[in-house]
N, C-alpha and C. Protein backbone atom coordinates (compact mmCIF):
# COMPACT_ATOMS: atom_id res chain seq x y z
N UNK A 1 -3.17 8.58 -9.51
CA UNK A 1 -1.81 8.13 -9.72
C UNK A 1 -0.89 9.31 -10.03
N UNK A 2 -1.26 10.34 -10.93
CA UNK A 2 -0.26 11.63 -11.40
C UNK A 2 0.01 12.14 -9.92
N UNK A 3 -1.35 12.46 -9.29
CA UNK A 3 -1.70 12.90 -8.04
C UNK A 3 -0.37 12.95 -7.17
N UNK A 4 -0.67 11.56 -6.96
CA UNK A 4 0.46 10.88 -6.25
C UNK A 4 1.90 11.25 -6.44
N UNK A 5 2.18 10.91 -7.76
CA UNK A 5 3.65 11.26 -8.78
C UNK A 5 4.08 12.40 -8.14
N UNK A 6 3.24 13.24 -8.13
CA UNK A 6 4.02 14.69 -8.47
C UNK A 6 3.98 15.34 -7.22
N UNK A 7 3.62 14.62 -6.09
CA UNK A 7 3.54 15.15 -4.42
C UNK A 7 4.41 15.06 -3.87
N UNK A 8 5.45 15.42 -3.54
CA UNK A 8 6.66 15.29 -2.49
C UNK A 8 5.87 14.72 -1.09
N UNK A 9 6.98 14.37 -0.33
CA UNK A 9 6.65 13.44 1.00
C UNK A 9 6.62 14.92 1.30
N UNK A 10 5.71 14.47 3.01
CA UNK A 10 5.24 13.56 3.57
C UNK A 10 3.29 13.17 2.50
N UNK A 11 3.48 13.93 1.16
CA UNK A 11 2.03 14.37 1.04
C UNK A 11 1.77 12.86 0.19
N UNK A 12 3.03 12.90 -0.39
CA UNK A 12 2.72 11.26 -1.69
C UNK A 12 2.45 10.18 -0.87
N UNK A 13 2.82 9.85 0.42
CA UNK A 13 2.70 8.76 1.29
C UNK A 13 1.37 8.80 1.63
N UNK A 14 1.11 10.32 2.08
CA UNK A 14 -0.46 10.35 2.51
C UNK A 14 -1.05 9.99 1.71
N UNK A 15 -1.25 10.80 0.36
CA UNK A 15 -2.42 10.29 -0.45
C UNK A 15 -2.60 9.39 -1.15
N UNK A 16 -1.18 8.72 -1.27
CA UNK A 16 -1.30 7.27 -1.74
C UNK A 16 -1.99 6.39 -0.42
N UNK A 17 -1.95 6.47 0.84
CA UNK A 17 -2.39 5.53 1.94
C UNK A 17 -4.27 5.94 1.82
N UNK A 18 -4.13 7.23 1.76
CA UNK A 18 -5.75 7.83 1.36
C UNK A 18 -6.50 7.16 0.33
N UNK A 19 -5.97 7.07 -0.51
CA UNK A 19 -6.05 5.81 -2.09
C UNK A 19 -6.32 4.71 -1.99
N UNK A 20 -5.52 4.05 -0.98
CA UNK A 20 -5.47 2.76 -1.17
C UNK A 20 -6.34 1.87 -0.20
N UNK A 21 -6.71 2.80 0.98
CA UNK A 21 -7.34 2.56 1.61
C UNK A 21 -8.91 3.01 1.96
N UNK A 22 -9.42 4.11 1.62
CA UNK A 22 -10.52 4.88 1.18
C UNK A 22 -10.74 5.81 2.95
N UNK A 23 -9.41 5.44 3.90
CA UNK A 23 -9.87 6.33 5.38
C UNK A 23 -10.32 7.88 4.88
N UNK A 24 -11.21 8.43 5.64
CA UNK A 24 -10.99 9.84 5.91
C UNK A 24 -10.35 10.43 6.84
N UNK A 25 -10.33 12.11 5.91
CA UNK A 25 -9.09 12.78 6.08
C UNK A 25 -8.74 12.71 8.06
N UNK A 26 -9.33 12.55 8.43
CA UNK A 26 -9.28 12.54 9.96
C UNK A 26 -8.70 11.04 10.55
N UNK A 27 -9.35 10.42 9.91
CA UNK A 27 -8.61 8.56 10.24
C UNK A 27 -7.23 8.79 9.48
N UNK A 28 -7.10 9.06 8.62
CA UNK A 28 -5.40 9.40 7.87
C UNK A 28 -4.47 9.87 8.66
N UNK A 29 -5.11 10.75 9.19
CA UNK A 29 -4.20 11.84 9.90
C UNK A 29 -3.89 11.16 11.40
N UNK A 30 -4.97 10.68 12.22
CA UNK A 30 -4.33 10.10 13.22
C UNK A 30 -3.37 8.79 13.26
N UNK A 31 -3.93 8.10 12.29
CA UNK A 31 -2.84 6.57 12.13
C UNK A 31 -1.51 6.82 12.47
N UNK A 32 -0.84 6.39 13.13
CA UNK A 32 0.34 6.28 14.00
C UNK A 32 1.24 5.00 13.36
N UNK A 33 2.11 4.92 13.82
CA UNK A 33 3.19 3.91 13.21
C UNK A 33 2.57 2.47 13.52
N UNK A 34 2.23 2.32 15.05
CA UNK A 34 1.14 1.39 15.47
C UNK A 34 0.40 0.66 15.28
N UNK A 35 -0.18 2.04 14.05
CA UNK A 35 -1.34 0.96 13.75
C UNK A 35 -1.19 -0.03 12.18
N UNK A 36 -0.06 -0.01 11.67
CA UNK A 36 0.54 -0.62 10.48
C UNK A 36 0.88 -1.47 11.32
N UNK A 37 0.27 -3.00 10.60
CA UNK A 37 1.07 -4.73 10.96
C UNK A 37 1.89 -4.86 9.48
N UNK A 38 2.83 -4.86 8.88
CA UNK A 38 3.49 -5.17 8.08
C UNK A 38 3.33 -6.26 7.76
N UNK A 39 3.35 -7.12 9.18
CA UNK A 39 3.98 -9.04 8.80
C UNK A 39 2.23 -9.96 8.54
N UNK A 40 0.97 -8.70 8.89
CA UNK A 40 -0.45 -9.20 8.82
C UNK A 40 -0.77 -8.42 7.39
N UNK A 41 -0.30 -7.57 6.90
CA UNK A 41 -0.56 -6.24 6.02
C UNK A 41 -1.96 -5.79 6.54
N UNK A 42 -2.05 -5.59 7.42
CA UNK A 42 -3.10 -4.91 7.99
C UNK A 42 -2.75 -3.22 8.20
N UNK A 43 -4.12 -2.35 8.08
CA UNK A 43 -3.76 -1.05 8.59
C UNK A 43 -5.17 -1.09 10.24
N UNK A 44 -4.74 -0.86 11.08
CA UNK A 44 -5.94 -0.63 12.16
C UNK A 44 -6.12 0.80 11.74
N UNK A 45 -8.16 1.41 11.71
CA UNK A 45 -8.62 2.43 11.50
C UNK A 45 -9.28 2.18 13.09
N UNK A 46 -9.00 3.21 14.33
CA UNK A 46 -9.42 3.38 15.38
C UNK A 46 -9.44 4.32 16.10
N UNK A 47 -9.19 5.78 15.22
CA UNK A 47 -9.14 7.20 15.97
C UNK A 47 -9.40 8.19 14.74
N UNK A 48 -9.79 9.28 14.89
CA UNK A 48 -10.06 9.96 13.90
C UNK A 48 -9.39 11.39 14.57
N UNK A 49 -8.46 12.07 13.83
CA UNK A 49 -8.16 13.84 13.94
C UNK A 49 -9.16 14.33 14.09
N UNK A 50 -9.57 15.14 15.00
CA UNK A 50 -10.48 16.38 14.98
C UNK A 50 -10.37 17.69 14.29
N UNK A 51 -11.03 17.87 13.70
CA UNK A 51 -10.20 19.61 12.71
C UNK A 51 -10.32 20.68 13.66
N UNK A 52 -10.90 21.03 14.44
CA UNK A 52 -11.12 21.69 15.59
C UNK A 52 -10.35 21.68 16.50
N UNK A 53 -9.81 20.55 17.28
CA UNK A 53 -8.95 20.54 18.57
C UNK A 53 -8.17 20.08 18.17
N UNK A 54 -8.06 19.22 17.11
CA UNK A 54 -6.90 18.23 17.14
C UNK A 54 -6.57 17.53 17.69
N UNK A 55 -7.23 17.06 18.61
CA UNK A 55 -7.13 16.19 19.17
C UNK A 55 -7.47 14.76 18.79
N UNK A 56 -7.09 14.19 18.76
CA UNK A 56 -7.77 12.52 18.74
C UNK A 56 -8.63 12.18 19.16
N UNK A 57 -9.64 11.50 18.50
CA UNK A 57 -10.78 10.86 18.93
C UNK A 57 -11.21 10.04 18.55
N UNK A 58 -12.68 9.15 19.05
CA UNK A 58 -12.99 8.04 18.43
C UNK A 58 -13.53 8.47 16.89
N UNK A 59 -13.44 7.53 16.01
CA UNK A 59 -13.98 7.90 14.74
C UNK A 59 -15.66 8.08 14.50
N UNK A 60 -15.86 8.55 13.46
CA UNK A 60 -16.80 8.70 12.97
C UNK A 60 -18.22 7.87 13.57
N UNK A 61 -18.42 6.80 13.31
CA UNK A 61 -18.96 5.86 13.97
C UNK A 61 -18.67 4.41 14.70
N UNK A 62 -19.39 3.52 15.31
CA UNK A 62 -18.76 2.36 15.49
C UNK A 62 -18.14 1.56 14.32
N UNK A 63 -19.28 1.29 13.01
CA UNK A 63 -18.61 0.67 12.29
C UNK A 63 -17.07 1.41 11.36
N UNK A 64 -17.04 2.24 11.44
CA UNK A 64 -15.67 2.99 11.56
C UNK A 64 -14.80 2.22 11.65
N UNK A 65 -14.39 1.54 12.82
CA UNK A 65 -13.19 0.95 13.47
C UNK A 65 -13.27 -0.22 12.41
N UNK A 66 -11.93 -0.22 12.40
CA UNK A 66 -12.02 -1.41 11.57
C UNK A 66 -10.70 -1.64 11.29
N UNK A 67 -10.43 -3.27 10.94
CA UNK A 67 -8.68 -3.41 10.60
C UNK A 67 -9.24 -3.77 8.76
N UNK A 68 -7.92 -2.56 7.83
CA UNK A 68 -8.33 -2.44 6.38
C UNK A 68 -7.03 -3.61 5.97
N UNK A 69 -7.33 -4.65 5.06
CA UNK A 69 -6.16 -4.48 4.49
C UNK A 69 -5.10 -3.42 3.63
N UNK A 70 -3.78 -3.63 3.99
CA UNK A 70 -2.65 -3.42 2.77
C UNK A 70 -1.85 -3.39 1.96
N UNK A 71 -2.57 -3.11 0.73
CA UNK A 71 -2.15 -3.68 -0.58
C UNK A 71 -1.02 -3.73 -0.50
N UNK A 72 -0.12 -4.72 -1.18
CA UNK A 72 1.43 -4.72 -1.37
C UNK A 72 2.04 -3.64 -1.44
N UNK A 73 1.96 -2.83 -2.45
CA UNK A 73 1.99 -1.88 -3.25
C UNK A 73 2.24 -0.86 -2.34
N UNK A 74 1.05 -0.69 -1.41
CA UNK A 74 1.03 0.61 -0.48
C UNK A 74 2.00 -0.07 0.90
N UNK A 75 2.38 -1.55 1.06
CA UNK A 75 2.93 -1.19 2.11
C UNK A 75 4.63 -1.33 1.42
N UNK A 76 4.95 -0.92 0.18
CA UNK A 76 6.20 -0.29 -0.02
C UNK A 76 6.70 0.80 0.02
N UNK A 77 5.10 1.61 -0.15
CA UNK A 77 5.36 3.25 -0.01
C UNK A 77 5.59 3.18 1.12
N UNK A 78 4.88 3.17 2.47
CA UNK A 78 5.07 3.18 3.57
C UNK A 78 6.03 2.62 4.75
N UNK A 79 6.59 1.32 3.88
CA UNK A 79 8.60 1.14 4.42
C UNK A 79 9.23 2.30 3.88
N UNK A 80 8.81 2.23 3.03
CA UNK A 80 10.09 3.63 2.06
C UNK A 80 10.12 4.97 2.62
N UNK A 81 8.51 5.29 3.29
CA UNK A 81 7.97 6.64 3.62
C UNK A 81 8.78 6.64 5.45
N UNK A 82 8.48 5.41 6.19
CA UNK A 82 9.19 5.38 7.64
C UNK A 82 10.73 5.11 7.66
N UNK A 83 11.45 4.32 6.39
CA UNK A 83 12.69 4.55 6.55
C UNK A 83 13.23 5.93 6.05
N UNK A 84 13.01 6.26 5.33
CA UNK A 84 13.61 7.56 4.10
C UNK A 84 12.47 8.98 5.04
N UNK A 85 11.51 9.54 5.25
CA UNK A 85 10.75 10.36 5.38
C UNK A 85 10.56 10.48 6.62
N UNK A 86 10.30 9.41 7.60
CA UNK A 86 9.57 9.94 8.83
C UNK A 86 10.07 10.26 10.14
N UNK A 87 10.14 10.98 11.06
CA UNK A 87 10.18 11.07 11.90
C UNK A 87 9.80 11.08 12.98
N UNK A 88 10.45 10.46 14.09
CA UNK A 88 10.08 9.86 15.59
C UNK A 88 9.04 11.05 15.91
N UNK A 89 8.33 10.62 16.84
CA UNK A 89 7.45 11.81 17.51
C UNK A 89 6.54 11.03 18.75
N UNK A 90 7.01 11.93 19.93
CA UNK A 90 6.06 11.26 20.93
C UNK A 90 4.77 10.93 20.54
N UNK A 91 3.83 11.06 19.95
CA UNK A 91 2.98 10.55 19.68
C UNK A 91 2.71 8.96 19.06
N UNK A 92 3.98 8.94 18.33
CA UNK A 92 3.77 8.03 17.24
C UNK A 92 3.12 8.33 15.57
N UNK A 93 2.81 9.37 15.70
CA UNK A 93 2.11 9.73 14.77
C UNK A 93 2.55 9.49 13.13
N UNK A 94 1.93 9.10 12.40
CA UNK A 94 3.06 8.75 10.91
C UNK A 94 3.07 9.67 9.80
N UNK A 95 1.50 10.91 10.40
CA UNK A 95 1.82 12.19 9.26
C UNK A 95 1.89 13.37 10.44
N UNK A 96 2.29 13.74 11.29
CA UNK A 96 2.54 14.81 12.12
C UNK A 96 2.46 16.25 11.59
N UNK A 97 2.22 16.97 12.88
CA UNK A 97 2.24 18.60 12.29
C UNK A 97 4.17 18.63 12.34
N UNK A 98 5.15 19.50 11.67
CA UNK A 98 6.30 19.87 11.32
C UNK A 98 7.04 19.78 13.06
N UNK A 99 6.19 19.90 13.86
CA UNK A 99 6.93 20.00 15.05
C UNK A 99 7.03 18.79 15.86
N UNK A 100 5.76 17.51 14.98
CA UNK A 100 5.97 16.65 15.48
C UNK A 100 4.54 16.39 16.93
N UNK A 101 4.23 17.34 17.38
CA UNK A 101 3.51 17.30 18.60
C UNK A 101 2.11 16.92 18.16
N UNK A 102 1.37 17.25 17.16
CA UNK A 102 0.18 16.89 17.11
C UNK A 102 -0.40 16.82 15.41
N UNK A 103 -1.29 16.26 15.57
CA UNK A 103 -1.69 15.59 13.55
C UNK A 103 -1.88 17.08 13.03
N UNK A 104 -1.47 17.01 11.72
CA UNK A 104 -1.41 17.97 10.61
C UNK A 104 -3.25 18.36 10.96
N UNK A 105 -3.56 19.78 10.35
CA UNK A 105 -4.58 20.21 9.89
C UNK A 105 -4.93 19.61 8.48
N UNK A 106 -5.94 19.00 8.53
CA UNK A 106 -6.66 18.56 7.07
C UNK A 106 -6.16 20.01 6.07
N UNK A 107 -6.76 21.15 6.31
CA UNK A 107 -7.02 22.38 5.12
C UNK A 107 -5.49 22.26 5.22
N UNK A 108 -4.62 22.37 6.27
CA UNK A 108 -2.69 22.67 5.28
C UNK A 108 -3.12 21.58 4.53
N UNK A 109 -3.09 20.24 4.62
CA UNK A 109 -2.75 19.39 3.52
C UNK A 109 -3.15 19.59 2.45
N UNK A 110 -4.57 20.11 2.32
CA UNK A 110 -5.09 19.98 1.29
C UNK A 110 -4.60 21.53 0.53
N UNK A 111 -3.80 22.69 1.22
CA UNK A 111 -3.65 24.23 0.71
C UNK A 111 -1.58 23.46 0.45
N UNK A 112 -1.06 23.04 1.53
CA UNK A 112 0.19 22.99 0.79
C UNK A 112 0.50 21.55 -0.25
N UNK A 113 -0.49 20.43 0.10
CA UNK A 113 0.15 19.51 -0.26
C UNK A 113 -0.35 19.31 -1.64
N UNK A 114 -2.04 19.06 -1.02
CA UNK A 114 -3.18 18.10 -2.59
C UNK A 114 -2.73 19.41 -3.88
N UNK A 115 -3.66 20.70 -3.59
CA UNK A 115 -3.36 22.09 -4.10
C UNK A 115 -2.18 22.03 -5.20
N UNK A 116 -1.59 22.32 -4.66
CA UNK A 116 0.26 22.45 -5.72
C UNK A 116 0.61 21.57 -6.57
N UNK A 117 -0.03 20.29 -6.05
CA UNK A 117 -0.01 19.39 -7.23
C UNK A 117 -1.10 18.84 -7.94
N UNK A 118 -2.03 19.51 -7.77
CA UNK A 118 -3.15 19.65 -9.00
C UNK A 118 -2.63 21.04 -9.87
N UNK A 119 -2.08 21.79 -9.26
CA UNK A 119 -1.79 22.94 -10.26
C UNK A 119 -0.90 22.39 -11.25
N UNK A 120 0.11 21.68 -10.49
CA UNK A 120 1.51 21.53 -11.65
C UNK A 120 0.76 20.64 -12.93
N UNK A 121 -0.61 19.81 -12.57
CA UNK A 121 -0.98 18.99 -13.10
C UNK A 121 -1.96 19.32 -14.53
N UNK A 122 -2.18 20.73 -13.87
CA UNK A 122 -3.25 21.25 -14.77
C UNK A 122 -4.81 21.13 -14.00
N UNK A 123 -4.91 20.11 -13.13
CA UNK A 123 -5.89 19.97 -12.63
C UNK A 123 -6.73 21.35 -12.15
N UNK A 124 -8.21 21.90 -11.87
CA UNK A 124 -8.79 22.85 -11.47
C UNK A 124 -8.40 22.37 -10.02
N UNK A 125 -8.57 23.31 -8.70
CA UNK A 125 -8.25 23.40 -7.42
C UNK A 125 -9.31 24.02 -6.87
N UNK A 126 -10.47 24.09 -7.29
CA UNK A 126 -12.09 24.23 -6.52
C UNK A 126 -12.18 23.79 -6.27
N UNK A 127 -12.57 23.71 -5.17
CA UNK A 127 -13.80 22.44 -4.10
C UNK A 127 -13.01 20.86 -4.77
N UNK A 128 -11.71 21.02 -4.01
CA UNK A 128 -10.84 20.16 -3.99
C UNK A 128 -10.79 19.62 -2.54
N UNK A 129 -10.59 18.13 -2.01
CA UNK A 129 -10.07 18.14 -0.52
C UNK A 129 -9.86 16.67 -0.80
N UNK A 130 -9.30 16.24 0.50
CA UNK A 130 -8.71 14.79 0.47
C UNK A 130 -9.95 13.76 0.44
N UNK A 131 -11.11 14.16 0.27
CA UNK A 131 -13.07 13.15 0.33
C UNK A 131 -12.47 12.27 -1.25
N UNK A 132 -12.52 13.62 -2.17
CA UNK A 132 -11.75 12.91 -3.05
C UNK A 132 -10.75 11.36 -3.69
N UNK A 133 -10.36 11.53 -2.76
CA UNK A 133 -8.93 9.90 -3.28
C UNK A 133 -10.16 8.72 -2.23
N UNK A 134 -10.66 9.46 -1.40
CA UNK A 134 -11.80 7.95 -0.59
C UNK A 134 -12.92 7.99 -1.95
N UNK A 135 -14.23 8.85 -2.54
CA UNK A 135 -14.45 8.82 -3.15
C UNK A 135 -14.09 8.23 -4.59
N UNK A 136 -12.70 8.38 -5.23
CA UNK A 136 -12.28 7.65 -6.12
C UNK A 136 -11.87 6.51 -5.97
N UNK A 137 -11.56 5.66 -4.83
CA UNK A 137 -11.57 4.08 -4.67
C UNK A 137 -12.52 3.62 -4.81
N UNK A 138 -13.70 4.12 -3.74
CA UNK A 138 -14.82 3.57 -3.82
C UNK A 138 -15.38 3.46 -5.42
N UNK A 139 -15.44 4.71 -6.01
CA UNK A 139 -16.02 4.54 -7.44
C UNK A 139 -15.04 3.33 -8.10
N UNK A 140 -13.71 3.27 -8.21
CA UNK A 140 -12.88 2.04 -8.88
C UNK A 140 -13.31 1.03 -8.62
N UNK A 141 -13.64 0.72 -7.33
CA UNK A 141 -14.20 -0.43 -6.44
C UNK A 141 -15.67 -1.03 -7.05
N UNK A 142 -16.35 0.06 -7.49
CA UNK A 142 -17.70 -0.25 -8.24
C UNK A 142 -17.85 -0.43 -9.34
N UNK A 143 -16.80 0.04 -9.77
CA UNK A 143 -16.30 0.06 -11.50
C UNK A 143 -16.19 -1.62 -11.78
N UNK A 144 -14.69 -2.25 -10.61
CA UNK A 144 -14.61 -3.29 -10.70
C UNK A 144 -15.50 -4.21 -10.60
N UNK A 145 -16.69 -3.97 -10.56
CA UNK A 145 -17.89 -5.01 -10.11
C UNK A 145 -17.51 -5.95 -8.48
N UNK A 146 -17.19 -4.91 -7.63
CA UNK A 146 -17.06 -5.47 -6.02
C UNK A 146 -17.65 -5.26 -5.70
N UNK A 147 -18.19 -7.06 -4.96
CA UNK A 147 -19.64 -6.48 -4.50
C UNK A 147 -20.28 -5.47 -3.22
N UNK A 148 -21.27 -5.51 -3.34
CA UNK A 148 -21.59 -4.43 -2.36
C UNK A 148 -21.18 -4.51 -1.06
N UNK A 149 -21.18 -5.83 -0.07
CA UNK A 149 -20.72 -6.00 1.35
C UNK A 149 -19.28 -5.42 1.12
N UNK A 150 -18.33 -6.01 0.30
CA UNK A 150 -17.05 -5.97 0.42
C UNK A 150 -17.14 -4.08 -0.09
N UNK A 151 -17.68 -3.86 -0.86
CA UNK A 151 -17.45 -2.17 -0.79
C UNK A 151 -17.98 -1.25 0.58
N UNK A 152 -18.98 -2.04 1.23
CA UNK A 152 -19.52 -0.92 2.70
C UNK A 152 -18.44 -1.29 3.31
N UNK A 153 -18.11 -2.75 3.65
CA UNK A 153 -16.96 -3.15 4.52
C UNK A 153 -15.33 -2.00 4.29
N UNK A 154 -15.24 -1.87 3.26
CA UNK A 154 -13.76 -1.27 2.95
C UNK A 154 -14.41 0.18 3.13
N UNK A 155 -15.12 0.76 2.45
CA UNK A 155 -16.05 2.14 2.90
C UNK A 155 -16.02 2.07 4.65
N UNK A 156 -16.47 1.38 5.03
CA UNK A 156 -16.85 1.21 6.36
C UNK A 156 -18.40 2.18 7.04
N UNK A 157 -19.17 2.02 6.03
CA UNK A 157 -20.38 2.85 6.21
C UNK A 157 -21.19 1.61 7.57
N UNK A 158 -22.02 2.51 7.97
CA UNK A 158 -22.71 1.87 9.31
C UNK A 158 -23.71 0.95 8.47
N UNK A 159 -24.41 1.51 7.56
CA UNK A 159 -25.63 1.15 6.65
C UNK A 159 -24.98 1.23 5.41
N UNK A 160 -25.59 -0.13 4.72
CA UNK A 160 -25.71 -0.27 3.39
C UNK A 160 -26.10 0.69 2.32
N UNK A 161 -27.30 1.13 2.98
CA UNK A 161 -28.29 2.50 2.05
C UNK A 161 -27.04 3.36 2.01
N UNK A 162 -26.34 3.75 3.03
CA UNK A 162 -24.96 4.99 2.50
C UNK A 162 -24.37 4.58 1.76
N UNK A 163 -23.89 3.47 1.24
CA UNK A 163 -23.51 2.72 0.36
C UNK A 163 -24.00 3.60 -0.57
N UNK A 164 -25.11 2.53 -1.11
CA UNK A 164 -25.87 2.83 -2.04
C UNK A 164 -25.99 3.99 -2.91
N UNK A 165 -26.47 4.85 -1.47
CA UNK A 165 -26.85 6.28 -1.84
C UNK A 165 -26.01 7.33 -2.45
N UNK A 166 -24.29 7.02 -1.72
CA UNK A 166 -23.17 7.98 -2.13
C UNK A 166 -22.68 7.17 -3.77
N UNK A 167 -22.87 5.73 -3.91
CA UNK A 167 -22.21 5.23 -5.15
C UNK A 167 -23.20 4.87 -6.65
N UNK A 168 -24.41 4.92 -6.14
CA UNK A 168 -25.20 4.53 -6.93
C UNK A 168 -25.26 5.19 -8.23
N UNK A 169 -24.87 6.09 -8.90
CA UNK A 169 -24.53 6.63 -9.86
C UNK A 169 -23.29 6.18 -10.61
N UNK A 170 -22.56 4.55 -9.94
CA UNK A 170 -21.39 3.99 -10.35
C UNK A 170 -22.47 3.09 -11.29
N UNK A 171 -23.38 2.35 -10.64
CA UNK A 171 -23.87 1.23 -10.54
C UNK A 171 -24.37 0.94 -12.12
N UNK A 172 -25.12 1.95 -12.71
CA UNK A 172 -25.74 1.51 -14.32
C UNK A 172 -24.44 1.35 -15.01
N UNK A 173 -23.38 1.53 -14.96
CA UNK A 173 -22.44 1.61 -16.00
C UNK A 173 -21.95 0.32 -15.89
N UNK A 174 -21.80 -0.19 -14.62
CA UNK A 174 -21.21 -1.51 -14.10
C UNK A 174 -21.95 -2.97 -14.14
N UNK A 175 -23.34 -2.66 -13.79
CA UNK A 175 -24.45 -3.24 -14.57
C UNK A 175 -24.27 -3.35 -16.17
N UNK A 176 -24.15 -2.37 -16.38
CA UNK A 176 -24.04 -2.29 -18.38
C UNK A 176 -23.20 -3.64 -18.17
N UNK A 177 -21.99 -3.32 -17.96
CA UNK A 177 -20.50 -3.93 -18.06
C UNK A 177 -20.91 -6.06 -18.16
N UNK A 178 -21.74 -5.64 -16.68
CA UNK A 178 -22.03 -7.14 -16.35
C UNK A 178 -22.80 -7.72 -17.50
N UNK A 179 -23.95 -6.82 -17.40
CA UNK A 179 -25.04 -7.73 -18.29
C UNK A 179 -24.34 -7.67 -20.29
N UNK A 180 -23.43 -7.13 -20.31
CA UNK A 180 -21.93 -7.41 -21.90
C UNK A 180 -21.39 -8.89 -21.22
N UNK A 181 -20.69 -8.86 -20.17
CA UNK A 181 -19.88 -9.92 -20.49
C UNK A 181 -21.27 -11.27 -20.34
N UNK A 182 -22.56 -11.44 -19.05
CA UNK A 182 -22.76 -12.77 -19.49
C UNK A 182 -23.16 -12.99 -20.95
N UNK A 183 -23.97 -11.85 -21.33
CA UNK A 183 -24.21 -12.02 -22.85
C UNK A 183 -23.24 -12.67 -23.83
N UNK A 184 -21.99 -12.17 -24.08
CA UNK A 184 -20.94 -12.32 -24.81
C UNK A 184 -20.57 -14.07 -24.23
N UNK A 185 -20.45 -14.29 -22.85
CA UNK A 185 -19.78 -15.59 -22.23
C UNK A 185 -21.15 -16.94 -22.70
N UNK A 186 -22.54 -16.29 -22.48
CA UNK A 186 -23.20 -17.66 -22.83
C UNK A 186 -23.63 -17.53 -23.76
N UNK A 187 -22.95 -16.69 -25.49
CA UNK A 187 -23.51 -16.70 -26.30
C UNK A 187 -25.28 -17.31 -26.97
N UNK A 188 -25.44 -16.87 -26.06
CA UNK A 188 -27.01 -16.57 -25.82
C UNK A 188 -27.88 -15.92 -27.40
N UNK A 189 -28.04 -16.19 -28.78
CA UNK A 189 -28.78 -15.16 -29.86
C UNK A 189 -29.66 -14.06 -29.29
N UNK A 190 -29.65 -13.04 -29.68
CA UNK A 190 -30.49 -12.49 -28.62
C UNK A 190 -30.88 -11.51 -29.92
């Protein structure tokens, strides 16, 4: 959330959409105006930036593709970010490189945008990158006790076990959490 605060556009739009949605930095970067339904709050995830060519491509894997919902919340940033911030671009593109012709490089975002505002923040800037804000949903997401389908589904992992494997270090704390409240709810003597 500070994250967010203290990022000037086009970077606060990004990493709040990065946030709210858990895409990687490559699905972020290609999303186009297109693929936002406003009147469904849907976001379509169906191309991924290449860091290499830049070019567009299919994503990561099949289960990749996917239509995410969007939260209220994020689709105010994102009226606010296409009326006030964005600009047309043959592509369509909704975070563009400055000239407009093709998607930003992941490392600028993460050297002019994420960077500068972890400094102002105090935050350390090591082995910092945008994995981060997907990583921290998902952990919120586990925090909240959501269950596992609905976390691979929004993750969009092919397999469950990736699930598992990248969050499972959420899981004892959240467990703790669970096995407090039925205790406390079926006042159970124990």
């Amino acid at each position: 959330e500070r994250i967010i605060a203290e990022s000037p556009e086009p970077y606060r739009t990004m990493f709040a959409t990065a946030w709210a949605t858990g895409l990687r930095a490559g699905e972020l970067l290609a999303l186009t105006v297109g693929d936002l339904d406003f009147q469904q709050r849907t976001i379509r995830v169906d191309k991924s930036a290449d860091d290499s060519t830049r070019q567009v491509r299919q994503p990561k894997t099949r289960a990749s593709v996917a239509t995410l919902p969007m939260p209220s919340a994020l689709a105010a940033v994102l009226r606010n970010y296409l009326t006030h911030h964005w600009q047309e671009n043959p592509s369509g593109l909704l975070f563009p490189n400055r000239k407009g012709t093709r998607p930003r490089l992941r490392d600028n975002v993460v050297k002019y945008g994420l960077k500068p505002a972890l400094k102002k923040l105090g935050i350390p800037t090591t082995d910092v990158g945008m994995h981060a804000f997907r990583h921290g949903l998902a952990s919120e997401l586990a925090n909240a006790g959501v269950s596992l389908p609905i976390l691979q589904a929004q993750m969009r992992h092919a397999d469950v076990k990736t699930t598992l494997r990248v969050y499972t270090h959420i899981l004892p704390e959240t467990q703790r959490n669970a096995m407090e409240t039925v205790a406390i709810s079926t006042n159970v003597p124990i």
